[in-house]
ModelCIF file with pLDDT and N, C-alpha, C, O atoms, coordinates in Angstrom:
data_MODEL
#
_entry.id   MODEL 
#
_entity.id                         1 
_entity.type                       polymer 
_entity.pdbx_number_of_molecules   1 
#
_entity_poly.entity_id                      1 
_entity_poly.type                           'polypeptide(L)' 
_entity_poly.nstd_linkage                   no 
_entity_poly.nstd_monomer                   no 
_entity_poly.pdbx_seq_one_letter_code       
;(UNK)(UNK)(UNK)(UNK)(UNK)(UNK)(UNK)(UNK)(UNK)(UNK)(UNK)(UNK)(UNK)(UNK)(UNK)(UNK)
(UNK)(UNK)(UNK)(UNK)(UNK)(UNK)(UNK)(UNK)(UNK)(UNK)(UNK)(UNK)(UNK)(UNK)(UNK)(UNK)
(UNK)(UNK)(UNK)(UNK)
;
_entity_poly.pdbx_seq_one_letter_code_can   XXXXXXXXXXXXXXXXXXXXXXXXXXXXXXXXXXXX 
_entity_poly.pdbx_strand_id                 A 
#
loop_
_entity_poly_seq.entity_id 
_entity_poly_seq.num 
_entity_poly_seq.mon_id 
_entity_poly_seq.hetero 
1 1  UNK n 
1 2  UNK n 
1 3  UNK n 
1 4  UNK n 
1 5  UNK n 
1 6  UNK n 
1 7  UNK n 
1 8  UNK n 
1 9  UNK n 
1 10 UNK n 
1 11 UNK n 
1 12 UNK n 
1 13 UNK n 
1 14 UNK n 
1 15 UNK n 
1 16 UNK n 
1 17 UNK n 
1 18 UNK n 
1 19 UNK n 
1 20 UNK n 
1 21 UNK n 
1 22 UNK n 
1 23 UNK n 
1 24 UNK n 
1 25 UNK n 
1 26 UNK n 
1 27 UNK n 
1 28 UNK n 
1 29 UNK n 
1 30 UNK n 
1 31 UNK n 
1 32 UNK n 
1 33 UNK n 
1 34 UNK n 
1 35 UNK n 
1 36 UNK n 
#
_struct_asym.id          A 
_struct_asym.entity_id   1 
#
loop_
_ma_qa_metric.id 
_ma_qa_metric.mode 
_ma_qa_metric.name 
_ma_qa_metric.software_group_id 
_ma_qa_metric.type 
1 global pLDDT . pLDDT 
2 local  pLDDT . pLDDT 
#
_ma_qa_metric_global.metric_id      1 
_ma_qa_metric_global.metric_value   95.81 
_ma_qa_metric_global.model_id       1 
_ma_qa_metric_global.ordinal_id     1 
#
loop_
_ma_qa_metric_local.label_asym_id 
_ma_qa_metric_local.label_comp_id 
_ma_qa_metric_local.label_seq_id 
_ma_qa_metric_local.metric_id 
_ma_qa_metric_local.metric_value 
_ma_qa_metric_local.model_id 
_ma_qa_metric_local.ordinal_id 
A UNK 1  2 95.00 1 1  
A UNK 2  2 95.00 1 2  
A UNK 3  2 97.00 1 3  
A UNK 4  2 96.00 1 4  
A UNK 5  2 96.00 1 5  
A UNK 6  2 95.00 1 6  
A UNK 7  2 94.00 1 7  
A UNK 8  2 96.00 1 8  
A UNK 9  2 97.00 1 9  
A UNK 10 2 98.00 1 10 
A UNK 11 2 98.00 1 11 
A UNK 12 2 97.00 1 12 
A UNK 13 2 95.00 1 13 
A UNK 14 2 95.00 1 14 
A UNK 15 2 94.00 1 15 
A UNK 16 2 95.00 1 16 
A UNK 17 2 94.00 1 17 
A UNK 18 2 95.00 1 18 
A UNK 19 2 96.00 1 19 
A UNK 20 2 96.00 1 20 
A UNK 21 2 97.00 1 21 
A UNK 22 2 98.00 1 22 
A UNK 23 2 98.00 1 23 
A UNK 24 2 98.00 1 24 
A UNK 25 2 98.00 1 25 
A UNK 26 2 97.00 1 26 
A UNK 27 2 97.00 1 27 
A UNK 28 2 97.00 1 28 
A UNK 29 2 96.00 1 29 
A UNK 30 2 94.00 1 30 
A UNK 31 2 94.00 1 31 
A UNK 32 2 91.00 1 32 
A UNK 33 2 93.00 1 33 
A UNK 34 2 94.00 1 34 
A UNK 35 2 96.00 1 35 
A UNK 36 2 97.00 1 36 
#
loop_
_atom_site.group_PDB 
_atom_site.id 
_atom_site.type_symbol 
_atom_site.label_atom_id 
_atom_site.label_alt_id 
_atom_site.label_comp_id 
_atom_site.label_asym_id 
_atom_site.label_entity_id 
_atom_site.label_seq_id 
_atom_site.pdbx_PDB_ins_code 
_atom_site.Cartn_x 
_atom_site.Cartn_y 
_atom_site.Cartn_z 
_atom_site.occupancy 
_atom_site.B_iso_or_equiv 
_atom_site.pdbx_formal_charge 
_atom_site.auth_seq_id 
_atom_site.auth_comp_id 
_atom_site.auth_asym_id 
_atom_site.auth_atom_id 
_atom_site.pdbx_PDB_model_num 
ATOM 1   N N  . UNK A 1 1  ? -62.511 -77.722 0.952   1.00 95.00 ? 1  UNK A N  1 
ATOM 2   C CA . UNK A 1 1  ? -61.410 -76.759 1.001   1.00 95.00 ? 1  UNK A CA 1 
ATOM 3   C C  . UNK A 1 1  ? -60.268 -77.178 0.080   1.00 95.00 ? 1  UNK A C  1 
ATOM 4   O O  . UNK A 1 1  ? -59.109 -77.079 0.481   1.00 95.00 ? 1  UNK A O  1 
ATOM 5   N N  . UNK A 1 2  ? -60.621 -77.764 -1.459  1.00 95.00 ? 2  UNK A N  1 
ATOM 6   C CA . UNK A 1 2  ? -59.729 -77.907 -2.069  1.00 95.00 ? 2  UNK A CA 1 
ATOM 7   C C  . UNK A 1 2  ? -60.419 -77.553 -3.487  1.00 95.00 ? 2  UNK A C  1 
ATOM 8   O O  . UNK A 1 2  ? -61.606 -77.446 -3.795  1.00 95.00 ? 2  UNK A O  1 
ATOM 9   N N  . UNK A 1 3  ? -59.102 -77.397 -4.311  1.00 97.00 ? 3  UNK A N  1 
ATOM 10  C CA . UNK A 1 3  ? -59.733 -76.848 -5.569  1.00 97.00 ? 3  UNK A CA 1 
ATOM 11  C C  . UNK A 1 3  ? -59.855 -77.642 -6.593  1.00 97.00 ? 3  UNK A C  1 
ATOM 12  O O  . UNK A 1 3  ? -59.281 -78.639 -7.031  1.00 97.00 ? 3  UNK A O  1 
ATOM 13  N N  . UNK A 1 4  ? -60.969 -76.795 -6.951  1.00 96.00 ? 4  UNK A N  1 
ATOM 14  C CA . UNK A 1 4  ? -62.071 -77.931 -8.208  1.00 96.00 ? 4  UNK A CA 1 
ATOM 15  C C  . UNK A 1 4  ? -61.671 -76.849 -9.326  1.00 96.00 ? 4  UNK A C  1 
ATOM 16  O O  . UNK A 1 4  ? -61.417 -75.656 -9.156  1.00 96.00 ? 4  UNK A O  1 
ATOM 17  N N  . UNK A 1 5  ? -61.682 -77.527 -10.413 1.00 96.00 ? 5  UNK A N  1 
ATOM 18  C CA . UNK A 1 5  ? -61.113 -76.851 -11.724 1.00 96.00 ? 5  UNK A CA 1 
ATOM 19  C C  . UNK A 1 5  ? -62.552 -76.624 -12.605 1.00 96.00 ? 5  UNK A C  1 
ATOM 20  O O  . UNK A 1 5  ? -62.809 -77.663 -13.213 1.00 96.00 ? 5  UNK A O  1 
ATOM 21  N N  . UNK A 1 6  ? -63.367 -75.766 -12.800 1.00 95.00 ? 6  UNK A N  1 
ATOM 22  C CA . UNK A 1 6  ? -64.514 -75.141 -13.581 1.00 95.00 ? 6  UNK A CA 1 
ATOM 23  C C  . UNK A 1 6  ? -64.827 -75.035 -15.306 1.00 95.00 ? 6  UNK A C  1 
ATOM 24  O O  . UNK A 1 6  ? -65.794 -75.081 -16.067 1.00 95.00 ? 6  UNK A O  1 
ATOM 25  N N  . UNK A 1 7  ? -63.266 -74.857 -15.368 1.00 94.00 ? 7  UNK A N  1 
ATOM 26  C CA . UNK A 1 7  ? -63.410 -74.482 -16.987 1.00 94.00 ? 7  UNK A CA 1 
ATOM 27  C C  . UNK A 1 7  ? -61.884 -74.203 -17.042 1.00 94.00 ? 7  UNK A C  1 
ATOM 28  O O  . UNK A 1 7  ? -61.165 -73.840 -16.111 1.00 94.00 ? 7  UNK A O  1 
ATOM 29  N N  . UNK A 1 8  ? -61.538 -74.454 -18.348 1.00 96.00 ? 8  UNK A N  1 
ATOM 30  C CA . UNK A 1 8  ? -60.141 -74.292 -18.728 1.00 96.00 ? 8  UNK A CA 1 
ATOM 31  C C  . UNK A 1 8  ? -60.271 -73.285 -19.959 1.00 96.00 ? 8  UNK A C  1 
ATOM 32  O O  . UNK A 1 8  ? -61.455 -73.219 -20.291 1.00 96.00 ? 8  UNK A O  1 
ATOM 33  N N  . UNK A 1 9  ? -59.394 -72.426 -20.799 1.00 97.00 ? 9  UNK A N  1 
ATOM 34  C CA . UNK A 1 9  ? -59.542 -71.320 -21.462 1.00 97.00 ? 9  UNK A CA 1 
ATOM 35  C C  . UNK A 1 9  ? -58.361 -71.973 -22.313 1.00 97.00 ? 9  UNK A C  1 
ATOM 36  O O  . UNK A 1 9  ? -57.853 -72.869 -21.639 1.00 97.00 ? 9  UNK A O  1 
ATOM 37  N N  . UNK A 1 10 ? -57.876 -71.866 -23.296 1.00 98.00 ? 10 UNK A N  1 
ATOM 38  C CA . UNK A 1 10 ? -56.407 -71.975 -24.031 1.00 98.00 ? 10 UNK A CA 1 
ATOM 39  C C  . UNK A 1 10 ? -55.767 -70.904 -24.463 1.00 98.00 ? 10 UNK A C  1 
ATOM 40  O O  . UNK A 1 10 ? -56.384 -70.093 -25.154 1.00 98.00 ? 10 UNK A O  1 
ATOM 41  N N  . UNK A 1 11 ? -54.607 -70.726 -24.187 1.00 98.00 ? 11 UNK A N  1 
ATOM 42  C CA . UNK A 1 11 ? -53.733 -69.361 -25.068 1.00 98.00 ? 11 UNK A CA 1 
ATOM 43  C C  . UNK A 1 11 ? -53.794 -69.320 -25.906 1.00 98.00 ? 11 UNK A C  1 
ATOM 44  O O  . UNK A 1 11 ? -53.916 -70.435 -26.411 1.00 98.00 ? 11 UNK A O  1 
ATOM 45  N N  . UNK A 1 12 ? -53.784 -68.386 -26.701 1.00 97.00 ? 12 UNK A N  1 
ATOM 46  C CA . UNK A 1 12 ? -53.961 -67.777 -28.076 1.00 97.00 ? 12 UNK A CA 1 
ATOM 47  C C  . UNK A 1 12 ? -52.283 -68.204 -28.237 1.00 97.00 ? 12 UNK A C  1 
ATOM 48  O O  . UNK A 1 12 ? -51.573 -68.654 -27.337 1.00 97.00 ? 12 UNK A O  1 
ATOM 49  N N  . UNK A 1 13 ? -51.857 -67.902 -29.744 1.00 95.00 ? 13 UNK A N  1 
ATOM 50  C CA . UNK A 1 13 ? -50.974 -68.055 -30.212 1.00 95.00 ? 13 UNK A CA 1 
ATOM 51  C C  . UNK A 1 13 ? -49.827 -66.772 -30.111 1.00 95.00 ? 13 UNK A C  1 
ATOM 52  O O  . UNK A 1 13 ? -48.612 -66.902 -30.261 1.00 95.00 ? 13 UNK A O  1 
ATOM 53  N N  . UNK A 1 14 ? -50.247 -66.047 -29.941 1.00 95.00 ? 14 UNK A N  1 
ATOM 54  C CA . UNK A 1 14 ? -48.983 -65.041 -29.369 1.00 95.00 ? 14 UNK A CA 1 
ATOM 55  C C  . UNK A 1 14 ? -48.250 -64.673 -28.202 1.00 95.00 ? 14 UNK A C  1 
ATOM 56  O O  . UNK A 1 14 ? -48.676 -64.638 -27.048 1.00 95.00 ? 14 UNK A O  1 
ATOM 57  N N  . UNK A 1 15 ? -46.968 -64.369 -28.667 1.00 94.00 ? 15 UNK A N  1 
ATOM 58  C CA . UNK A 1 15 ? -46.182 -64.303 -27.634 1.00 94.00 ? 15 UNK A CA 1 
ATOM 59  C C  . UNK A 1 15 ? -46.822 -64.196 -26.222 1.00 94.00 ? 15 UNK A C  1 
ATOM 60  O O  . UNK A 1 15 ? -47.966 -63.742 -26.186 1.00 94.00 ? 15 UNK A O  1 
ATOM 61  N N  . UNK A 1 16 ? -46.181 -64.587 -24.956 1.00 95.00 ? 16 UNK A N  1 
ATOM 62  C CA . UNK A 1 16 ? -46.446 -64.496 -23.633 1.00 95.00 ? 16 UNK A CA 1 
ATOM 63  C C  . UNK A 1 16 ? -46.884 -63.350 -23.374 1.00 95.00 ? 16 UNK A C  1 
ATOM 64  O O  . UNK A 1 16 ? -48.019 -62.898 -23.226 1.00 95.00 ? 16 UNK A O  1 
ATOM 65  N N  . UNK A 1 17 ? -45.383 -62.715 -23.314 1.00 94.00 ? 17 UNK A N  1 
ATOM 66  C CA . UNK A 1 17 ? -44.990 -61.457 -22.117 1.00 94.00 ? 17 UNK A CA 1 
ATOM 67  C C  . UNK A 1 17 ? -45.483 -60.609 -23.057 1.00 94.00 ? 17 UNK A C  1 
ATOM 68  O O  . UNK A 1 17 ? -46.399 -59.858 -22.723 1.00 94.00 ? 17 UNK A O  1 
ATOM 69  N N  . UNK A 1 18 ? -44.835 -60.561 -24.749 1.00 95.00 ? 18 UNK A N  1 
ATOM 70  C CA . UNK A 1 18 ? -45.126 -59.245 -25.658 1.00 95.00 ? 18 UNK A CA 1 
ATOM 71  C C  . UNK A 1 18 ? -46.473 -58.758 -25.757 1.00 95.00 ? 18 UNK A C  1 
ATOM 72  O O  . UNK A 1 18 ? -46.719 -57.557 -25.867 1.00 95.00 ? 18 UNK A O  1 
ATOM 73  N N  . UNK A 1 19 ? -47.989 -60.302 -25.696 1.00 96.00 ? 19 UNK A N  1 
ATOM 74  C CA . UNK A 1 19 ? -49.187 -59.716 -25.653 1.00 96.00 ? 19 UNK A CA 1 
ATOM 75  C C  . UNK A 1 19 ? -49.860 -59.997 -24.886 1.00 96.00 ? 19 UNK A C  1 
ATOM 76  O O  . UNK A 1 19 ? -51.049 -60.221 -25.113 1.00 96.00 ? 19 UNK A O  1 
ATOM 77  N N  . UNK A 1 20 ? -49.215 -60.091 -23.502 1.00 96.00 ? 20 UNK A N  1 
ATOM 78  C CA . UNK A 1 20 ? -50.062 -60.542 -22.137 1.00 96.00 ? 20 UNK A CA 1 
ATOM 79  C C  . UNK A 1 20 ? -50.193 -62.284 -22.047 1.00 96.00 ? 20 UNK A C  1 
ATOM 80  O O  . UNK A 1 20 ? -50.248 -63.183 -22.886 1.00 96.00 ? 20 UNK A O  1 
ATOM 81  N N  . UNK A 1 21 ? -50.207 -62.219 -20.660 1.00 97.00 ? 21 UNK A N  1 
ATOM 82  C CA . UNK A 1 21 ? -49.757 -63.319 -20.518 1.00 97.00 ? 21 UNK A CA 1 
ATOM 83  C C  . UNK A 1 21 ? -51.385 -64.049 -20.247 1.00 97.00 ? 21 UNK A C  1 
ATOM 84  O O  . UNK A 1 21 ? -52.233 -63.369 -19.670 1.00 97.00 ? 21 UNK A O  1 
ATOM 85  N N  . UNK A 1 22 ? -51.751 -65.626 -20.767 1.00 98.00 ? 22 UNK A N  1 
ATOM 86  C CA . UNK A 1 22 ? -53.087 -65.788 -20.528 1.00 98.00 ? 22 UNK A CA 1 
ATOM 87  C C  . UNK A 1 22 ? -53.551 -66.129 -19.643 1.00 98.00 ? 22 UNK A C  1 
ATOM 88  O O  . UNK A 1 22 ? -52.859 -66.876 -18.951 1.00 98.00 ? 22 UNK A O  1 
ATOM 89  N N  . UNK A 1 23 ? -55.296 -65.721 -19.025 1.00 98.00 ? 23 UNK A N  1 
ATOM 90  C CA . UNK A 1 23 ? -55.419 -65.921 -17.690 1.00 98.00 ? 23 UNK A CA 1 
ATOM 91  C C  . UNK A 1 23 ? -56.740 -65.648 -18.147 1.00 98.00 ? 23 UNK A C  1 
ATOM 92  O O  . UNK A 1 23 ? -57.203 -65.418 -19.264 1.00 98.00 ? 23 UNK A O  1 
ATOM 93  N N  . UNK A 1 24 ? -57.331 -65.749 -16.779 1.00 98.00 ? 24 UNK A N  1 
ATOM 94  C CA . UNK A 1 24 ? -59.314 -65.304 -16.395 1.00 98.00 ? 24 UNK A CA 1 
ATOM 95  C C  . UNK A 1 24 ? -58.622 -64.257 -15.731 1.00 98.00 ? 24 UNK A C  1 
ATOM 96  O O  . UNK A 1 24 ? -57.434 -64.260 -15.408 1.00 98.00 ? 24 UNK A O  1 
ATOM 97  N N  . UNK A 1 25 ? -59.872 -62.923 -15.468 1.00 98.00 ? 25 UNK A N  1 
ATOM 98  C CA . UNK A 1 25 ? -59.564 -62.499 -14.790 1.00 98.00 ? 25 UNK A CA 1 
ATOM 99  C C  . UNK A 1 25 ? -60.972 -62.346 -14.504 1.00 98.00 ? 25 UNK A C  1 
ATOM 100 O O  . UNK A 1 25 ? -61.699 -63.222 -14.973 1.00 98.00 ? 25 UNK A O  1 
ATOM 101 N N  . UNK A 1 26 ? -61.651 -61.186 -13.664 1.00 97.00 ? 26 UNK A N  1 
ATOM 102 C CA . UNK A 1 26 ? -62.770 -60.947 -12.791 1.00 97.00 ? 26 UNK A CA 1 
ATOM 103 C C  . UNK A 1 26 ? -62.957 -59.684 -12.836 1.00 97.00 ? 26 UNK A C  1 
ATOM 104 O O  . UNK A 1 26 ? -61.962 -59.130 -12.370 1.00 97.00 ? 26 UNK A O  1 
ATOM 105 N N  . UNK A 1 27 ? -63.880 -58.814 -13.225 1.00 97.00 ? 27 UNK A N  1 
ATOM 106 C CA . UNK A 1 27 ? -64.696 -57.757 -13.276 1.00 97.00 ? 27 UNK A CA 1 
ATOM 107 C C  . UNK A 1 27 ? -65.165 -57.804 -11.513 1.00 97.00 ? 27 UNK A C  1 
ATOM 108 O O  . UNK A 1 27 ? -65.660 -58.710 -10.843 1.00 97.00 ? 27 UNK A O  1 
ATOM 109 N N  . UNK A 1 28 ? -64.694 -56.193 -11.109 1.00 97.00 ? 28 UNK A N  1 
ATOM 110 C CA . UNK A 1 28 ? -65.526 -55.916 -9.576  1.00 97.00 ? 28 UNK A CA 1 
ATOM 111 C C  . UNK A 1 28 ? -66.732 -56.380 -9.975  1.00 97.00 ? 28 UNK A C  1 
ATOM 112 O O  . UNK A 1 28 ? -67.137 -56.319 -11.136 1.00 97.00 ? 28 UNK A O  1 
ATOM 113 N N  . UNK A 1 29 ? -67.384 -56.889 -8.964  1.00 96.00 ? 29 UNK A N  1 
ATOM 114 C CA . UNK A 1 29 ? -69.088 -57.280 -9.061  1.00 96.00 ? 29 UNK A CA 1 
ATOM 115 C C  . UNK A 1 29 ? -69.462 -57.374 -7.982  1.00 96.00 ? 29 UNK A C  1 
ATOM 116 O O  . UNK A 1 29 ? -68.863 -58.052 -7.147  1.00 96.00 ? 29 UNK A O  1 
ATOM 117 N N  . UNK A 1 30 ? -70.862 -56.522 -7.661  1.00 94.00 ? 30 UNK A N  1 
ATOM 118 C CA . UNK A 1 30 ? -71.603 -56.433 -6.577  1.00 94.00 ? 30 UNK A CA 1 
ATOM 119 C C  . UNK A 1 30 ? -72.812 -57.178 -6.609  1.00 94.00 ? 30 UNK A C  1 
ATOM 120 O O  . UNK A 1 30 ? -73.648 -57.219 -5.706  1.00 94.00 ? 30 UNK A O  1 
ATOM 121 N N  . UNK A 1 31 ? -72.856 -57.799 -7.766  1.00 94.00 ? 31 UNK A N  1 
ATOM 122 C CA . UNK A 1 31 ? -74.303 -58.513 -8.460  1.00 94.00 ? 31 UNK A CA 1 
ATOM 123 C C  . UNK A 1 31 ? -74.286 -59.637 -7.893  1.00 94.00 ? 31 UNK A C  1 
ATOM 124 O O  . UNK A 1 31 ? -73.374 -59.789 -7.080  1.00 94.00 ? 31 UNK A O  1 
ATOM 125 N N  . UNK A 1 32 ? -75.092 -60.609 -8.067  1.00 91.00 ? 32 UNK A N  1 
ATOM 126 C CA . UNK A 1 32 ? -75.455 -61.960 -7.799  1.00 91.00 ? 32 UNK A CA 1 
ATOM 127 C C  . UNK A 1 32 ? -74.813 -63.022 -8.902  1.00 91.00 ? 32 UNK A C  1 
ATOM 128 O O  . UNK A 1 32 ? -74.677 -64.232 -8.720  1.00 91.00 ? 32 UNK A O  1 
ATOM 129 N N  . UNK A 1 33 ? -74.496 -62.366 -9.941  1.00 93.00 ? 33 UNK A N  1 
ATOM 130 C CA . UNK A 1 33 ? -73.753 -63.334 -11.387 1.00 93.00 ? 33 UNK A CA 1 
ATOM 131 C C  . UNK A 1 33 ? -72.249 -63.336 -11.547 1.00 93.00 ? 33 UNK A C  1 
ATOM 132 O O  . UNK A 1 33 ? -71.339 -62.509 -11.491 1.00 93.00 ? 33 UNK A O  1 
ATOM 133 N N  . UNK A 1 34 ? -72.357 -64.324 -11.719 1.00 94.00 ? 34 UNK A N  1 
ATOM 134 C CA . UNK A 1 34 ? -70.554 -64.537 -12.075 1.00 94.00 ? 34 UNK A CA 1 
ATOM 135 C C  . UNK A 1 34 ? -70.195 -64.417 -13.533 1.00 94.00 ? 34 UNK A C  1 
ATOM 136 O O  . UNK A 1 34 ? -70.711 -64.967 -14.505 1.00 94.00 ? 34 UNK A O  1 
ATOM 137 N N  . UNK A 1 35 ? -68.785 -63.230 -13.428 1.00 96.00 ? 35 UNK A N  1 
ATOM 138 C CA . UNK A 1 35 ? -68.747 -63.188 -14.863 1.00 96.00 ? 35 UNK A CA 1 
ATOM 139 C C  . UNK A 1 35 ? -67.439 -63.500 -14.453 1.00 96.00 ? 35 UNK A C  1 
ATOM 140 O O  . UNK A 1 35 ? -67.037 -63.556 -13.291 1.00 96.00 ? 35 UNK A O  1 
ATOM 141 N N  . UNK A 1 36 ? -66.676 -63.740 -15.691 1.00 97.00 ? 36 UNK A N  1 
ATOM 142 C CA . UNK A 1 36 ? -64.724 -63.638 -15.749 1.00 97.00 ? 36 UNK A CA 1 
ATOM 143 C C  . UNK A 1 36 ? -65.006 -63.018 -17.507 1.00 97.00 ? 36 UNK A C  1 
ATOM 144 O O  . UNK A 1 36 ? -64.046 -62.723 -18.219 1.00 97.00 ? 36 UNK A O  1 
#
C-alpha cells in the first residue's frame, strides 16, 4: 500500500500552463491492457 514509481516521462520544452502542463494520463479502458 505504497507507491512504486513505473516509469518517468520528461517535459517537453514549452511553456507549462501556455501548452499544458506535463503528465500521463489514461484512456477509459475496459480491456485487459494498460495503456497511458
Amino acid at each position: 500500500k505504497t507507491p512504486k514509481e513505473l516509469l518517468a516521462l520528461r517535459k517537453d520544452r514549452l511553456p507549462m500552463w501556455l501548452f499544458q502542463f506535463g503528465t500521463i494520463t489514461f484512456p477509459y479502458n475496459t480491456t485487459n491492457d494498460i495503456f497511458i
